[in-house]
PDB file of N, CA and C in Angstrom:
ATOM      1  N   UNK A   1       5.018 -11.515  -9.194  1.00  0.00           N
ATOM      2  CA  UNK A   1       4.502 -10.452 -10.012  1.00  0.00           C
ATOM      3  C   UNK A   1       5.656  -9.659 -10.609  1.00  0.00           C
ATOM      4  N   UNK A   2       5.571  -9.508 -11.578  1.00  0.00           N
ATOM      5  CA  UNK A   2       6.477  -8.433 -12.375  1.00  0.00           C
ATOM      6  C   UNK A   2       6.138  -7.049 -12.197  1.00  0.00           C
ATOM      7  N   UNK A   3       7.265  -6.170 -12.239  1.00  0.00           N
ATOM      8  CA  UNK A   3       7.081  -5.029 -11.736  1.00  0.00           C
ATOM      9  C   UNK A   3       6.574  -3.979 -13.091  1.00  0.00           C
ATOM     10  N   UNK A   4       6.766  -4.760 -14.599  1.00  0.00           N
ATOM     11  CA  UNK A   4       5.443  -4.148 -15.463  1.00  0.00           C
ATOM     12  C   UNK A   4       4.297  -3.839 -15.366  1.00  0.00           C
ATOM     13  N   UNK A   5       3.888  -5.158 -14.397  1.00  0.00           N
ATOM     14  CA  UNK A   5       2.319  -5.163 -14.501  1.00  0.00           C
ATOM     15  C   UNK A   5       1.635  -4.046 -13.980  1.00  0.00           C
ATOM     16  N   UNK A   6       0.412  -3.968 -14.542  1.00  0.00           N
ATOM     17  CA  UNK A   6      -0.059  -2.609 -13.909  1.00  0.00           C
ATOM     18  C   UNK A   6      -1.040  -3.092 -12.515  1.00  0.00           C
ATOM     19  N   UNK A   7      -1.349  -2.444 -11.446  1.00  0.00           N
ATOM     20  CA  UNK A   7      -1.748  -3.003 -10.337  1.00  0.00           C
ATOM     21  C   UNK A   7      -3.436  -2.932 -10.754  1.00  0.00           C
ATOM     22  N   UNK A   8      -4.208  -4.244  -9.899  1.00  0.00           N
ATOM     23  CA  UNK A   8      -5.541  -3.933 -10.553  1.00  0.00           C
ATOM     24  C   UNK A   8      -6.732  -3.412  -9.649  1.00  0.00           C
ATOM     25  N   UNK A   9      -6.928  -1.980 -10.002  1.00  0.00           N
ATOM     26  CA  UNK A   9      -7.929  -0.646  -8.927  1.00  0.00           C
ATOM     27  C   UNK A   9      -8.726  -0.881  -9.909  1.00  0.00           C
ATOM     28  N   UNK A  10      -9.759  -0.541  -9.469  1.00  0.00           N
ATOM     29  CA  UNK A  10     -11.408  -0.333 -10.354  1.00  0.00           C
ATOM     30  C   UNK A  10     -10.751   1.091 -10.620  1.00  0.00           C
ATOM     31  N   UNK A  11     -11.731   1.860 -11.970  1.00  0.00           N
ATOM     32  CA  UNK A  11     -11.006   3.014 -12.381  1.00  0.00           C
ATOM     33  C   UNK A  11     -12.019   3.921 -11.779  1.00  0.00           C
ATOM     34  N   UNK A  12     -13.587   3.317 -11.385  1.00  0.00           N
ATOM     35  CA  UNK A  12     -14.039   4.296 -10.384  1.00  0.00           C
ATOM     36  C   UNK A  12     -13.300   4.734  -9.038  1.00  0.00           C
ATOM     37  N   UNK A  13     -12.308   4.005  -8.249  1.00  0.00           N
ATOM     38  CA  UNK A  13     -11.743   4.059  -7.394  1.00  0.00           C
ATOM     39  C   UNK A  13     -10.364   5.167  -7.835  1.00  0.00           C
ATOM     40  N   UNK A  14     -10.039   4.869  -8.971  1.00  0.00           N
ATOM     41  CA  UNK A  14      -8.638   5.617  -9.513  1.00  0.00           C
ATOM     42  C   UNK A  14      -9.028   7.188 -10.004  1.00  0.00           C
ATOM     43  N   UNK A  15     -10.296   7.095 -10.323  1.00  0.00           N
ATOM     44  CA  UNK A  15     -11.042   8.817 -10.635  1.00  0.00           C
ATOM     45  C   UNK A  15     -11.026   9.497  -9.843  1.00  0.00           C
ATOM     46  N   UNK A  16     -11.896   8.685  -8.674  1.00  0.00           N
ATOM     47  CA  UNK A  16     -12.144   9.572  -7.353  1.00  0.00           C
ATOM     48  C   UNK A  16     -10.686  10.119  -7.133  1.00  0.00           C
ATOM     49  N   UNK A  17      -9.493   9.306  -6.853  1.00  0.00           N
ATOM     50  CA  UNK A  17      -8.316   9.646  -6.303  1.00  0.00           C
ATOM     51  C   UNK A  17      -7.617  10.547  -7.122  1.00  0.00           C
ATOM     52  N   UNK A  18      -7.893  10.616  -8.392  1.00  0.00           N
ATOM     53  CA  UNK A  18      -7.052  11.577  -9.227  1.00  0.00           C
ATOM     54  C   UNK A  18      -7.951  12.773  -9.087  1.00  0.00           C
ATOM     55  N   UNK A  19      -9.175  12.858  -9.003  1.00  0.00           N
ATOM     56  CA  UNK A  19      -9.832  14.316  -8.979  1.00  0.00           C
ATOM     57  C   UNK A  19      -9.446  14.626  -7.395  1.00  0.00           C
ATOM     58  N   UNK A  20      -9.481  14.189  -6.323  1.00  0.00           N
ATOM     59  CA  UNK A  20      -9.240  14.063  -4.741  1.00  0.00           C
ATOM     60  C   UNK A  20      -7.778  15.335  -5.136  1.00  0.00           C
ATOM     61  N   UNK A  21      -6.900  14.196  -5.679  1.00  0.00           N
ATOM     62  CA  UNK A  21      -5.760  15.301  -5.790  1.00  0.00           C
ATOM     63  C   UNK A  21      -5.061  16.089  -6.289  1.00  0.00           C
ATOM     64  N   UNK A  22      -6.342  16.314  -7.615  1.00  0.00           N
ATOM     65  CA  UNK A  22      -6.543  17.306  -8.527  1.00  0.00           C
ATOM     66  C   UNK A  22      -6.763  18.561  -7.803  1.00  0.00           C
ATOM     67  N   UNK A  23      -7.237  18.680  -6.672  1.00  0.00           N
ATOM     68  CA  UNK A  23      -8.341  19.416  -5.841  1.00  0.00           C
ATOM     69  C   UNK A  23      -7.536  20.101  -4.902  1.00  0.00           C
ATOM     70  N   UNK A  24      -6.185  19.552  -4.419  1.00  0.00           N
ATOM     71  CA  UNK A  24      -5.225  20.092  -3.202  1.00  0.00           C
ATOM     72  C   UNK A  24      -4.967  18.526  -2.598  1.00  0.00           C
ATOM     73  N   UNK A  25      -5.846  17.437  -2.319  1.00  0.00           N
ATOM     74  CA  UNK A  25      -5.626  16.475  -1.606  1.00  0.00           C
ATOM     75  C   UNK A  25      -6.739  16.325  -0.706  1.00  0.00           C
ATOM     76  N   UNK A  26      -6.521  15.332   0.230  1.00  0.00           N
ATOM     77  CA  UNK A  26      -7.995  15.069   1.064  1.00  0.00           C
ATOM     78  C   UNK A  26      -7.782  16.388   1.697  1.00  0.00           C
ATOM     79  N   UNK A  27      -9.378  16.555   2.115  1.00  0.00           N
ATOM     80  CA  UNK A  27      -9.590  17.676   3.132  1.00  0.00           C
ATOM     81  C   UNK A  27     -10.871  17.215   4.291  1.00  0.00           C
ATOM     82  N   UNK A  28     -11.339  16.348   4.098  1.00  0.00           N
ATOM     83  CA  UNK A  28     -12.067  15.323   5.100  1.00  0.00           C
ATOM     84  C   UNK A  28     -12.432  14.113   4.858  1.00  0.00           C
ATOM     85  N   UNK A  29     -13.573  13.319   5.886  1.00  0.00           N
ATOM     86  CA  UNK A  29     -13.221  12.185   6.362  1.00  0.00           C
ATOM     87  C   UNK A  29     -13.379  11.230   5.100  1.00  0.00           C
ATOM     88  N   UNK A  30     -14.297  11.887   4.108  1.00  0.00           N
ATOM     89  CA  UNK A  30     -14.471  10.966   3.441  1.00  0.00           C
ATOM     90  C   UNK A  30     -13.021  10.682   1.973  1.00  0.00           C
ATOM     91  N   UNK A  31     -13.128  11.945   1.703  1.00  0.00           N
ATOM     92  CA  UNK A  31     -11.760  12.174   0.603  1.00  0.00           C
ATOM     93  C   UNK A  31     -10.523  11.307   1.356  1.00  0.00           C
ATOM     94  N   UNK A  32     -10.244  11.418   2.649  1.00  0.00           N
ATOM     95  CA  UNK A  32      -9.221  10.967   3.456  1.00  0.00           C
ATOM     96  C   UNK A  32      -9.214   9.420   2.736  1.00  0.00           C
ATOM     97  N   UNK A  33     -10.402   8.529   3.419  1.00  0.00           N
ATOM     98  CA  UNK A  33     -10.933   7.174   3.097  1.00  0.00           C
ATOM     99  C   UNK A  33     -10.471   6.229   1.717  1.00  0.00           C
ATOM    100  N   UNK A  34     -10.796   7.343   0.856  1.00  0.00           N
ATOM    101  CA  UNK A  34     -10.615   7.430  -0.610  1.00  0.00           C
ATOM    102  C   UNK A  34      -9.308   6.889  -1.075  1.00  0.00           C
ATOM    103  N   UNK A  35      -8.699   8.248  -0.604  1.00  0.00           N
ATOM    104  CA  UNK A  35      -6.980   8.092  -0.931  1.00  0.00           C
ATOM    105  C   UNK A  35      -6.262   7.293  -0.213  1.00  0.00           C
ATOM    106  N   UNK A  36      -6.771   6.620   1.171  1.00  0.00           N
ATOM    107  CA  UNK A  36      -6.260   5.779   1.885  1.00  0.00           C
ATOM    108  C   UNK A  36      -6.519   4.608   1.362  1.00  0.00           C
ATOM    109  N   UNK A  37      -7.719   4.371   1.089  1.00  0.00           N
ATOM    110  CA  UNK A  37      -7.536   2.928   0.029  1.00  0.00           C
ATOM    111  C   UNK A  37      -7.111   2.977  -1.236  1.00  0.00           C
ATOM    112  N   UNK A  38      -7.333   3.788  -1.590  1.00  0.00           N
ATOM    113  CA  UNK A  38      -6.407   3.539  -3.096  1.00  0.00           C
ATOM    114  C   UNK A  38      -5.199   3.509  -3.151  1.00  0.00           C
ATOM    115  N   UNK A  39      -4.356   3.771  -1.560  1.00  0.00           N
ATOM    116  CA  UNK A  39      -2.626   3.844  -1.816  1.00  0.00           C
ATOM    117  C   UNK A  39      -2.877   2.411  -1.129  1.00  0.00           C
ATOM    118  N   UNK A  40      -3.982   1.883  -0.080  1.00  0.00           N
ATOM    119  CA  UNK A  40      -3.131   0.286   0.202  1.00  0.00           C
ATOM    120  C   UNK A  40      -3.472  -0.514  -1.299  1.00  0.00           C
ATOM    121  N   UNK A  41      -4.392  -0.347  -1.812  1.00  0.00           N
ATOM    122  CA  UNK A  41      -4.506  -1.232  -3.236  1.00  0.00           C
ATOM    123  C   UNK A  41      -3.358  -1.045  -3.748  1.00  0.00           C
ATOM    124  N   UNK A  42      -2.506  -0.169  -3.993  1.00  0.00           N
ATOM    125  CA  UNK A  42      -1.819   0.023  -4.501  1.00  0.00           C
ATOM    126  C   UNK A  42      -0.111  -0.591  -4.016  1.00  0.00           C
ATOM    127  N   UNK A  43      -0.072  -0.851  -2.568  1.00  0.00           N
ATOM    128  CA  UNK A  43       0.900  -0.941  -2.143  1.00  0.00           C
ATOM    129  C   UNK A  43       1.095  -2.761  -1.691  1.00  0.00           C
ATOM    130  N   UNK A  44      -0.666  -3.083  -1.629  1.00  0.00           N
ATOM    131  CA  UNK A  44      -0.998  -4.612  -1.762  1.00  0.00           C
ATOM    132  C   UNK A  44      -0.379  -5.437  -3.050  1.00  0.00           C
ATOM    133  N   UNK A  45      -0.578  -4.663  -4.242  1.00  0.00           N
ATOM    134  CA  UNK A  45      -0.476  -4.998  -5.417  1.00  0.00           C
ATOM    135  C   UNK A  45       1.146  -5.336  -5.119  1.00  0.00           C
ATOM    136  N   UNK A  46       1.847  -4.488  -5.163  1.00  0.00           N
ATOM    137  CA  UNK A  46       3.209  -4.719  -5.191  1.00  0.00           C
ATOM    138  C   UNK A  46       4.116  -5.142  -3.923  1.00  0.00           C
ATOM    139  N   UNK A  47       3.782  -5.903  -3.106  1.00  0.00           N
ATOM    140  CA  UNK A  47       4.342  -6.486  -1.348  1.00  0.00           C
ATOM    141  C   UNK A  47       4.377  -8.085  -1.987  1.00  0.00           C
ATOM    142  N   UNK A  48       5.402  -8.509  -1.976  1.00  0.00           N
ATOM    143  CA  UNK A  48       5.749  -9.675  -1.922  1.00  0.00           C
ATOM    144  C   UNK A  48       4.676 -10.570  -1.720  1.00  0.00           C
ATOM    145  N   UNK A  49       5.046 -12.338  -2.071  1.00  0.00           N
ATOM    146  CA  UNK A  49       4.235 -12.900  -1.458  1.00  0.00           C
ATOM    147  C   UNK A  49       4.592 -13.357  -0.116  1.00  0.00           C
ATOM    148  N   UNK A  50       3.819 -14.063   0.673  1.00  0.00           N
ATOM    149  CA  UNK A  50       4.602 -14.767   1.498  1.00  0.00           C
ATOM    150  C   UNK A  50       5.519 -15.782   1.566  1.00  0.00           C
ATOM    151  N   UNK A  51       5.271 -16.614   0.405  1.00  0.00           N
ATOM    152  CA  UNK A  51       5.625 -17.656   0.163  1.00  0.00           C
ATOM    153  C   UNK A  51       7.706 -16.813  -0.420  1.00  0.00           C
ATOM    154  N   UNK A  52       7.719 -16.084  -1.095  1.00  0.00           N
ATOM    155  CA  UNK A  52       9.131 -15.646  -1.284  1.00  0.00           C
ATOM    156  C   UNK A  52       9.414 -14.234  -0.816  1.00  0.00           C
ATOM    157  N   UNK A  53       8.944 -13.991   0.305  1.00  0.00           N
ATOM    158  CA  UNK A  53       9.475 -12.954   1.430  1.00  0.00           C
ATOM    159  C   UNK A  53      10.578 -13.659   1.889  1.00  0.00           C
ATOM    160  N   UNK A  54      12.004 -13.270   2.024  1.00  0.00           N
ATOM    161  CA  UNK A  54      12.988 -13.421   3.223  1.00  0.00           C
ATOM    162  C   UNK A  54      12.594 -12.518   4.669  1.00  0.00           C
ATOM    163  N   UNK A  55      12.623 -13.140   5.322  1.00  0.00           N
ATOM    164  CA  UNK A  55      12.520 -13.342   6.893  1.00  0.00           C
ATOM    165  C   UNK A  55      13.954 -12.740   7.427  1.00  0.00           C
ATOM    166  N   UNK A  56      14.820 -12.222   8.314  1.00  0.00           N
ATOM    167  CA  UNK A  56      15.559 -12.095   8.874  1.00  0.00           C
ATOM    168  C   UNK A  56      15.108 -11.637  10.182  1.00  0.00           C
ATOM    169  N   UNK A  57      15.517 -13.475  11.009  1.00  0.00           N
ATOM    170  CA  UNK A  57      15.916 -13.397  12.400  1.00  0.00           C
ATOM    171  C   UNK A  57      16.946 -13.193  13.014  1.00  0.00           C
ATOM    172  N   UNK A  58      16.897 -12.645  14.428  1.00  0.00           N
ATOM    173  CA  UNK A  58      17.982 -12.448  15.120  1.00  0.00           C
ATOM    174  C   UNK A  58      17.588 -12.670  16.068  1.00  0.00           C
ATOM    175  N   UNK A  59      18.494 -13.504  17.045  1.00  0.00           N
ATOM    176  CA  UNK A  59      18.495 -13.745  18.498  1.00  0.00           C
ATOM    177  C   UNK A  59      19.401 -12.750  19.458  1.00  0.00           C
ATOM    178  N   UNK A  60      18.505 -12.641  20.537  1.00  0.00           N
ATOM    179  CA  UNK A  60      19.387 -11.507  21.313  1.00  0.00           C
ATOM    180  C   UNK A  60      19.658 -12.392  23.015  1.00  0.00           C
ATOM    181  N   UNK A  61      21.412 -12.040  23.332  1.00  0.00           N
ATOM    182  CA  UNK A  61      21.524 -12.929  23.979  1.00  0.00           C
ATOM    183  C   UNK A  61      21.458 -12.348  25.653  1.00  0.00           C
ATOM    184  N   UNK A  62      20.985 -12.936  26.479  1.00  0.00           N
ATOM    185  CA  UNK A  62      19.975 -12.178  28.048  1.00  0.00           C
ATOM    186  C   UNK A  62      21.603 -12.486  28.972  1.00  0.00           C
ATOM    187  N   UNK A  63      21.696 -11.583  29.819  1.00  0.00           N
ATOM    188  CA  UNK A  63      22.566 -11.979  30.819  1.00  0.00           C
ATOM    189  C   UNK A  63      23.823 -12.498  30.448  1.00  0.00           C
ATOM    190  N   UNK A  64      25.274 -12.722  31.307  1.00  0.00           N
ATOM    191  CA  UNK A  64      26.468 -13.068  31.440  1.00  0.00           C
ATOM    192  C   UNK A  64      26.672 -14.237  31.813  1.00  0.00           C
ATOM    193  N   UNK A  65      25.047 -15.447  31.824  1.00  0.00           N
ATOM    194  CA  UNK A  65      25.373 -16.573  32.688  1.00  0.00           C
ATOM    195  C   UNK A  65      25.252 -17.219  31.202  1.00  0.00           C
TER     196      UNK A  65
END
């Protein structure tokens, strides 16, 4: 994915969140819900795939024997 692209939220989902924090921000359970999915859509959109994620392992070595 190119980092142009725009990520793809339903814009009913993107309303709620812009009036949410038009407002001060969540203030309960449900506003909370709201803005919590609309930042993982948002953070889904742009996370690598798996397929070209680098991995970095490390081995850690036990004992003096």
């Amino acid at each position: 994915m190119t980092i142009d692209k725009k990520p793809k939220i339903s814009r009913q989902l993107e309303n709620f969140y812009k009036a949410i924090m038009k407002r001060g921000g969540p203030r309960g359970v449900f506003t909370q819900s709201i803005v919590d999915e609309y930042e993982s859509a948002i953070n889904d959109e742009f996370t690598p795939e798996l397929e070209t994620k680098k991995i970095n392992i490390s081995f850690l070595k036990k004992g003096g024997k």
